[in-house]
C-alpha atoms as a PDB file:
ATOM      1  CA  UNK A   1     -22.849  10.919   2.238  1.00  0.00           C
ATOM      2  CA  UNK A   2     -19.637  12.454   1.158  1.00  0.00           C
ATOM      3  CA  UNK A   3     -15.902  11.321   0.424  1.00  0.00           C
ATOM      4  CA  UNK A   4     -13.706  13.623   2.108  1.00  0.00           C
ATOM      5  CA  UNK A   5     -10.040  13.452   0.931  1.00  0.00           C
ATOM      6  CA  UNK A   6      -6.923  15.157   3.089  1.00  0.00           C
ATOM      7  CA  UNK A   7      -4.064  15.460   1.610  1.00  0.00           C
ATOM      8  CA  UNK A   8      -0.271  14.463   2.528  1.00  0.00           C
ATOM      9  CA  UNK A   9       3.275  15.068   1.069  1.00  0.00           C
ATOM     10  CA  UNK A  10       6.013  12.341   1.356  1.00  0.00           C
ATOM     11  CA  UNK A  11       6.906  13.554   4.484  1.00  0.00           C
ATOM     12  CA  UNK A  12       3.545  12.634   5.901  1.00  0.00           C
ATOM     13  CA  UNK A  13       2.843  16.484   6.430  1.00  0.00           C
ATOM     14  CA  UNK A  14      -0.556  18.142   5.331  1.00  0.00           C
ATOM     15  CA  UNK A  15       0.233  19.624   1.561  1.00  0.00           C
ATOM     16  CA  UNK A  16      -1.517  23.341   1.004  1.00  0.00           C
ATOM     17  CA  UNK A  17      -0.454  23.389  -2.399  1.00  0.00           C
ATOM     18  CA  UNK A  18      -3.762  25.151  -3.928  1.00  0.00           C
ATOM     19  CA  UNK A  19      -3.317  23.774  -7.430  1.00  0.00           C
ATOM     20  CA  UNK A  20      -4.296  20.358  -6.889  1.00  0.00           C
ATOM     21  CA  UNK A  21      -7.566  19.650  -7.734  1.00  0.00           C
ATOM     22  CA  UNK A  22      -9.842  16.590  -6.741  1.00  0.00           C
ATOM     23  CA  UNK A  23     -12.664  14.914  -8.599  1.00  0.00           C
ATOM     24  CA  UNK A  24     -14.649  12.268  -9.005  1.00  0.00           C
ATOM     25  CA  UNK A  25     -15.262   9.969 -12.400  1.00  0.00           C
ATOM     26  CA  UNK A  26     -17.767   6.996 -12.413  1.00  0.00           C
ATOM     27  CA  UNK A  27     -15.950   3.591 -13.883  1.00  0.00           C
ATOM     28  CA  UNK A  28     -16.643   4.962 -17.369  1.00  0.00           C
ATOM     29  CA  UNK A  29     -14.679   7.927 -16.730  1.00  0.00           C
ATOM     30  CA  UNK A  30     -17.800  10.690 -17.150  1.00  0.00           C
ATOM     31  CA  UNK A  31     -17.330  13.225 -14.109  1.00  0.00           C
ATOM     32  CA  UNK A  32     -19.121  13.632 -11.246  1.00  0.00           C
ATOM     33  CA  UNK A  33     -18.156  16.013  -8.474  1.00  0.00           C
ATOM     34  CA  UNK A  34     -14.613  18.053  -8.241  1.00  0.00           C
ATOM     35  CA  UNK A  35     -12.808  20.352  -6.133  1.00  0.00           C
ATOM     36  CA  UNK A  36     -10.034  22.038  -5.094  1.00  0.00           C
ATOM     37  CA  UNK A  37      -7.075  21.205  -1.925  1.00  0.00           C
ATOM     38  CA  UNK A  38      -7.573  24.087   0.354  1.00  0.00           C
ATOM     39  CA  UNK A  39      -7.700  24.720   4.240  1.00  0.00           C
ATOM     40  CA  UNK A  40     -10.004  22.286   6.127  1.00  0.00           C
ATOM     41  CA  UNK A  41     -10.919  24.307   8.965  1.00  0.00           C
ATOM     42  CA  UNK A  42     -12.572  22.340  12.104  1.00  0.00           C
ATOM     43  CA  UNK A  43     -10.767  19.193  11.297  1.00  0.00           C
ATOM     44  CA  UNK A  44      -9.442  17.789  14.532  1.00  0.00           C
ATOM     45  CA  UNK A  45      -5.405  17.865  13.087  1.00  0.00           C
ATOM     46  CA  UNK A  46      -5.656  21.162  12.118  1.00  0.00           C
ATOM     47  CA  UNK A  47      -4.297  22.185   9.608  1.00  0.00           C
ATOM     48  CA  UNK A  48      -5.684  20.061   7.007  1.00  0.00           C
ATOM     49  CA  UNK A  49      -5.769  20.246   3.628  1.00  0.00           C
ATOM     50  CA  UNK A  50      -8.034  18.511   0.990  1.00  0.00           C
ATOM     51  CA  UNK A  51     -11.292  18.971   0.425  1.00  0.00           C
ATOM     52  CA  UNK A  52     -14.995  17.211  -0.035  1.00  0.00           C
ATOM     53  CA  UNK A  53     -16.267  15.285  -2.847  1.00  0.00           C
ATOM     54  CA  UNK A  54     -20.105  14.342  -3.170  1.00  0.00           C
ATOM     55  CA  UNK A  55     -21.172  10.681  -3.232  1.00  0.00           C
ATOM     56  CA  UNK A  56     -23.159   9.962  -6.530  1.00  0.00           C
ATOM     57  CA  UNK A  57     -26.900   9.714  -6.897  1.00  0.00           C
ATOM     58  CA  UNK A  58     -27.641   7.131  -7.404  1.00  0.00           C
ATOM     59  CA  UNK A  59     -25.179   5.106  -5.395  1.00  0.00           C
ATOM     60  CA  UNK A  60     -22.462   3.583  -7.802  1.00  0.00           C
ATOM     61  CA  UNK A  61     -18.719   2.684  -7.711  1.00  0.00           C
ATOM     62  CA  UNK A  62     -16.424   5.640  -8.462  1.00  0.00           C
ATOM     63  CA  UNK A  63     -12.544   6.553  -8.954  1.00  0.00           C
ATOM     64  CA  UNK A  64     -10.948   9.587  -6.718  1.00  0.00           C
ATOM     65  CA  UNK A  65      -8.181  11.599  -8.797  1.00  0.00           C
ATOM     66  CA  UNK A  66      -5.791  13.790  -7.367  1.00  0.00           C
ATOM     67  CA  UNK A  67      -3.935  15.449 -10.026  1.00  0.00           C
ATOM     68  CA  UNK A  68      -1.536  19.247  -9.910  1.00  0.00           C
ATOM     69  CA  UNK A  69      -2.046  20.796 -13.511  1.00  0.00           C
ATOM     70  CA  UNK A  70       1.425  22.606 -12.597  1.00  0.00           C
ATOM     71  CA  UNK A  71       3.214  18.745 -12.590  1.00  0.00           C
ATOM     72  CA  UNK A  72       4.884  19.210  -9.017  1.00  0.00           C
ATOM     73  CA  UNK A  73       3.325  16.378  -7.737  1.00  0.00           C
ATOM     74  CA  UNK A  74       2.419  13.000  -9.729  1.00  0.00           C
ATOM     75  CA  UNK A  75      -1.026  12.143 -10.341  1.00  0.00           C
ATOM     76  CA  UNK A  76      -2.969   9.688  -8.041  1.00  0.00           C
ATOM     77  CA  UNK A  77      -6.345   7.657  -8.866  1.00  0.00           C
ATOM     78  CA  UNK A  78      -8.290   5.872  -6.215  1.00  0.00           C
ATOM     79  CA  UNK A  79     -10.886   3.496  -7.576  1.00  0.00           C
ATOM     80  CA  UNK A  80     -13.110   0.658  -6.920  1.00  0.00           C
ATOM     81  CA  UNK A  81     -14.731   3.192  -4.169  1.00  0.00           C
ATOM     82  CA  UNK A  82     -18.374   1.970  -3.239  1.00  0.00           C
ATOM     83  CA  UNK A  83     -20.349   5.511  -3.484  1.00  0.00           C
ATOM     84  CA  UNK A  84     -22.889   5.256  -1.557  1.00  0.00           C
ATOM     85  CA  UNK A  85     -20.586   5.063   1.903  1.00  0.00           C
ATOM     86  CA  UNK A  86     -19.193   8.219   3.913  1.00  0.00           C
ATOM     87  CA  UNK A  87     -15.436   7.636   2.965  1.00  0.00           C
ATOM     88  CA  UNK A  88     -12.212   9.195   4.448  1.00  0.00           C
ATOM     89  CA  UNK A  89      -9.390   8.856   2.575  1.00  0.00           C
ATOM     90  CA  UNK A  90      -5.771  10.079   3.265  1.00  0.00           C
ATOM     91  CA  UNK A  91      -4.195  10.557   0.104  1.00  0.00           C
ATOM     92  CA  UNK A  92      -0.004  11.032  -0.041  1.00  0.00           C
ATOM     93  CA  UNK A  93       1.131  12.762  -3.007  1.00  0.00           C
ATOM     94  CA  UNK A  94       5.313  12.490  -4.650  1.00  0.00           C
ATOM     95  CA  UNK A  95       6.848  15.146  -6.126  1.00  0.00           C
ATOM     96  CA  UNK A  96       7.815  14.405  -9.940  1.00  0.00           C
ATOM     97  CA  UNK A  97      11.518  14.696 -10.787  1.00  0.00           C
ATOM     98  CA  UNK A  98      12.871  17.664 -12.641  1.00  0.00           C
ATOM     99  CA  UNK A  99      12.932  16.082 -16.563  1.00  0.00           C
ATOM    100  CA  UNK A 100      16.197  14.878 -17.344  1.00  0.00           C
ATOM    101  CA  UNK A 101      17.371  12.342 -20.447  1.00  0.00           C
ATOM    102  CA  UNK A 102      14.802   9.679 -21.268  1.00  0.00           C
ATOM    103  CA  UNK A 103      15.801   5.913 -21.832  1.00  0.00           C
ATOM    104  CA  UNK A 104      16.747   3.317 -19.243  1.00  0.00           C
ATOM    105  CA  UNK A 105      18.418   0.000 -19.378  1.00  0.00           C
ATOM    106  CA  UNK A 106      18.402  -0.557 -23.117  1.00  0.00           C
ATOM    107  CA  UNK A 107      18.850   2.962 -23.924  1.00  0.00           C
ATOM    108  CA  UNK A 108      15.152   4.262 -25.598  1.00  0.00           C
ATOM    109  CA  UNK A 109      12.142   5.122 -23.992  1.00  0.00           C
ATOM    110  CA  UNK A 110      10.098   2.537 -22.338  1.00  0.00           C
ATOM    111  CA  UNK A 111       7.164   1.229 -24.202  1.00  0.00           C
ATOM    112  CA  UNK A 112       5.534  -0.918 -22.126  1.00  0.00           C
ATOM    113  CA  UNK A 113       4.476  -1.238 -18.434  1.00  0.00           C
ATOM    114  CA  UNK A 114       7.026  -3.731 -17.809  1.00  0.00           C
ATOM    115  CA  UNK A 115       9.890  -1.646 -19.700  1.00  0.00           C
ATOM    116  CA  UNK A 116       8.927   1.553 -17.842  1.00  0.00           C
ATOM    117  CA  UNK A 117       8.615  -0.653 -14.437  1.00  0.00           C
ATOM    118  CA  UNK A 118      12.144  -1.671 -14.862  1.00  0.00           C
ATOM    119  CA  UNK A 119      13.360   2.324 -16.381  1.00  0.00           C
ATOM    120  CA  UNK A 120      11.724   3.601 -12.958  1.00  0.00           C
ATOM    121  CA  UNK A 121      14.074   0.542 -10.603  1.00  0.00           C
ATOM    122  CA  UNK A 122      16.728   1.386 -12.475  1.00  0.00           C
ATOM    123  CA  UNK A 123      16.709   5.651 -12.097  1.00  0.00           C
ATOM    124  CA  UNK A 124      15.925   4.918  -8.677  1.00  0.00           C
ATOM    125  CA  UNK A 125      18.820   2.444  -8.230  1.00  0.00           C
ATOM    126  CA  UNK A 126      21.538   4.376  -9.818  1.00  0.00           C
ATOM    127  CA  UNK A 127      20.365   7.615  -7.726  1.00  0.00           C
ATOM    128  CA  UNK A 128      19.129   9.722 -10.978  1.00  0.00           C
ATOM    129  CA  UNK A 129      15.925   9.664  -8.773  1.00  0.00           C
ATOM    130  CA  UNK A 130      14.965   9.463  -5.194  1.00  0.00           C
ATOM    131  CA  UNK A 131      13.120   6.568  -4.136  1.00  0.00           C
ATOM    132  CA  UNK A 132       9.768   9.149  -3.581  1.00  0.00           C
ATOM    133  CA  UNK A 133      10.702  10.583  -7.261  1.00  0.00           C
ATOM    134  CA  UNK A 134      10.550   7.276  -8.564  1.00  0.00           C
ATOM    135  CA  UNK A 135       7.373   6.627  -6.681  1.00  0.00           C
ATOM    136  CA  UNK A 136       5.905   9.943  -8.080  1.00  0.00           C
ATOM    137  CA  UNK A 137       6.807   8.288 -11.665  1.00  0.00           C
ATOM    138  CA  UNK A 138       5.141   5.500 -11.007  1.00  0.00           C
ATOM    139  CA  UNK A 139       1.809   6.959  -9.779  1.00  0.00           C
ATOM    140  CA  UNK A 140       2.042   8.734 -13.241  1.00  0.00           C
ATOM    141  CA  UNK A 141       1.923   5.870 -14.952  1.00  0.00           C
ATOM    142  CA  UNK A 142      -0.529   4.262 -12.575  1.00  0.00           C
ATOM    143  CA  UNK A 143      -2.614   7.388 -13.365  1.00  0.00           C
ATOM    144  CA  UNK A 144      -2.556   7.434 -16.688  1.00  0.00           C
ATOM    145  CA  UNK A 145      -3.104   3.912 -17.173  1.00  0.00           C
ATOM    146  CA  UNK A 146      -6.271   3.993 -15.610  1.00  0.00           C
ATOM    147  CA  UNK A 147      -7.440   6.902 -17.308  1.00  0.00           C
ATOM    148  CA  UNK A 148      -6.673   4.943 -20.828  1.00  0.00           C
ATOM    149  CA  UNK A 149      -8.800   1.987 -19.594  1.00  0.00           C
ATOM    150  CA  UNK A 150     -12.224   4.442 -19.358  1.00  0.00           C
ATOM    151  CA  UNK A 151     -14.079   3.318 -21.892  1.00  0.00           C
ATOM    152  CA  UNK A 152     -16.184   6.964 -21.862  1.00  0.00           C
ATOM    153  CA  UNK A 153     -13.378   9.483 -21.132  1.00  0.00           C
ATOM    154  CA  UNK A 154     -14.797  12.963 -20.656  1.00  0.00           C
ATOM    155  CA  UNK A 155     -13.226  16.134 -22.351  1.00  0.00           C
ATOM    156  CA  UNK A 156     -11.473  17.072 -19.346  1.00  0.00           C
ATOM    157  CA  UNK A 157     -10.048  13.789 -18.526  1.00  0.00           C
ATOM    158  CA  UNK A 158      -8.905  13.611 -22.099  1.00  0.00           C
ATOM    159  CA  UNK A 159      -6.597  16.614 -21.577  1.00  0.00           C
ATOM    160  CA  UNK A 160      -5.230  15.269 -18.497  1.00  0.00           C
ATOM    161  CA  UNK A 161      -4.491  12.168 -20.283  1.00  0.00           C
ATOM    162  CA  UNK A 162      -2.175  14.052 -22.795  1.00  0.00           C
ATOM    163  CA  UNK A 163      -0.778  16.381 -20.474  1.00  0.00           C
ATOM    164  CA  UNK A 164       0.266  13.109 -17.998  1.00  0.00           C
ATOM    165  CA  UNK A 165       1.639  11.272 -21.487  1.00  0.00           C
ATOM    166  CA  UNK A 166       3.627  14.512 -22.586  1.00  0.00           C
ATOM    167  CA  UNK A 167       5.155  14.471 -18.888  1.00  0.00           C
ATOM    168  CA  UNK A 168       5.945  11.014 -18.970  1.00  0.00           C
ATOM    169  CA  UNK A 169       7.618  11.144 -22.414  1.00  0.00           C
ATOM    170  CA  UNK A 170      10.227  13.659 -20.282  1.00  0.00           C
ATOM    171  CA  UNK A 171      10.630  11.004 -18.559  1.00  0.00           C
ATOM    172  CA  UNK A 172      11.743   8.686 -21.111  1.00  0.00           C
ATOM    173  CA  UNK A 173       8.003   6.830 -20.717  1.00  0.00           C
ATOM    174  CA  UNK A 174       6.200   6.425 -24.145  1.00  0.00           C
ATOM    175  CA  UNK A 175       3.163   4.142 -23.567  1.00  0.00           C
ATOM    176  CA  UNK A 176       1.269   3.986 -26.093  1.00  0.00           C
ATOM    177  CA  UNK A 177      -2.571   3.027 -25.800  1.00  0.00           C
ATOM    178  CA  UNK A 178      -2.616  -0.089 -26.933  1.00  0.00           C
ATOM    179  CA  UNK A 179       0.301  -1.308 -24.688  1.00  0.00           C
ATOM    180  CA  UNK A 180      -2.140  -0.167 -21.409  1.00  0.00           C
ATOM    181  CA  UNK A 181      -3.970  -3.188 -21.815  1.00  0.00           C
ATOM    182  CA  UNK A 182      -1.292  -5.374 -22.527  1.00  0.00           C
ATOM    183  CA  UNK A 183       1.699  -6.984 -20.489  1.00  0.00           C
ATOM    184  CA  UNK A 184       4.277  -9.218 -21.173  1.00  0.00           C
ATOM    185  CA  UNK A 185       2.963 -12.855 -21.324  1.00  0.00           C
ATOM    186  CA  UNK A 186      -0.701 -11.792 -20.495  1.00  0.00           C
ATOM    187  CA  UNK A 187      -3.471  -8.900 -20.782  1.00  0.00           C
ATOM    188  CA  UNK A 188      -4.719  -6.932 -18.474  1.00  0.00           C
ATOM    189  CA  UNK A 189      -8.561  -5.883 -18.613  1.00  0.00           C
ATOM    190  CA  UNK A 190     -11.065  -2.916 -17.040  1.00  0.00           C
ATOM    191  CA  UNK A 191     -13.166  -4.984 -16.231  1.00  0.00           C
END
C-alpha cells in the first residue's frame, strides 16, 4: 500500500515546483517515509506532479506534510490518515504573501489562534492580502500548530517548526507554544 500525493496550485493547475518536499510523521511526530514533488509520469492527467509516500509497517494512523523550505508556498499537514489503506490525495498549495508590517486590528502581533484568526480576516478584508494569501497564512498556522501538538517531534520537524514560526512572526503572527493548546474560553487537545 502506498499514499500517493499530487500536487495543485490555487489555480487548480499541477505545481512542478521541485522544492517541496513530502513526508510522512506517525501521531507522535517521529518520521516515516519522505519525498520530493517531481514529474509523475504515466499518471492519466499528465502532467502530474507529487510524488509517493510508503504506508507504515505496521499499519498505524499518520499525518501527510507538504512543506517548500524556500517559503513560496504555505505549509500543509494532512492527518488522521488510516495507514494501512492505498490513499490518493490531491493536495492544493497557497502562495505566502511577500512580508510586510506585522500587527492587525489592535496594532501588535497576534498571540493567539483567535487573535491571528481575526489579523488574517482583517489583511484579507482590507486587500493587504489576497483571499489565497490569506489562506496560505492560515495553513501556516494550521501547520505549525499541529507540529507543536507532537508530543515526540523529530530533529527535522523541529527545524521546520522554527523556520514556519520565524515566517509567521513576518507576518505579524507570534504564537507562542503554550497558546497552541489553548483558545479563548476553552482548550484544545492532541488527543
Amino acid at each position: 500500500m502506498a499514499i500517493n500525493v499530487f500536487v495543485y496550485n490555487s489555480s487548480l493547475k499541477p505545481e512542478p515546483y521541485p522544492s517541496i518536499e513530502i513526508y510522512e510523521t506517525d501521531h507522535w511526530g517521529v518520521n516515516i517515509d519522505h519525498t520530493f514533488n517531481t514529474s509523475l509520469p504515466g499518471s492519466p492527467l499528465s502532467p502530474e506532479y507529487g510524488g509517493t509516500l510508503a504506508a507504515p509497517s505496521p499499519a498505524q494512523g499518520v499525518i501527510v506534510w507538504l512543506d517548500d523550505a524556500t517559503g513560496a508556498f504555505a505549509p500543509v499537514s494532512l492527518g488522521e490518515l488510516y495507514g494501512n489503506k492505498a490513499v490518493v490525495l490531491h493536495v492544493t498549495l497557497y502562495r505566502l504573501p511577500a512580508p510586510g508590517p506585522g500587527g492587525g486590528p489592535g496594532g501588535g502581533p497576534a498571540k493567539t489562534l483567535d487573535t491571528a484568526s481575526a489579523l488574517i480576516m482583517h489583511k484579507v478584508k482590507h486587500g493587504v492580502w489576497t483571499e489565497e494569501q490569506g489562506t496560505g497564512v492560515r495553513s501556516l498556522v494550521d501547520a505549525y500548530a499541529r507540529a507543536q501538538l507532537l508530543p515526540s517531534r523529530s530533529n527535522d520537524l523541529q527545524q521546520r517548526i522554527r523556520r514556519w514560526h520565524s515566517q509567521l512572526i513576518l507576518f505579524g503572527i507570534e504564537l507562542a507554544e503554550k497558546a497552541i493548546g489553548q483558545r479563548e474560553g476553552g482548550t484544545f487537545s492532541a488527543y
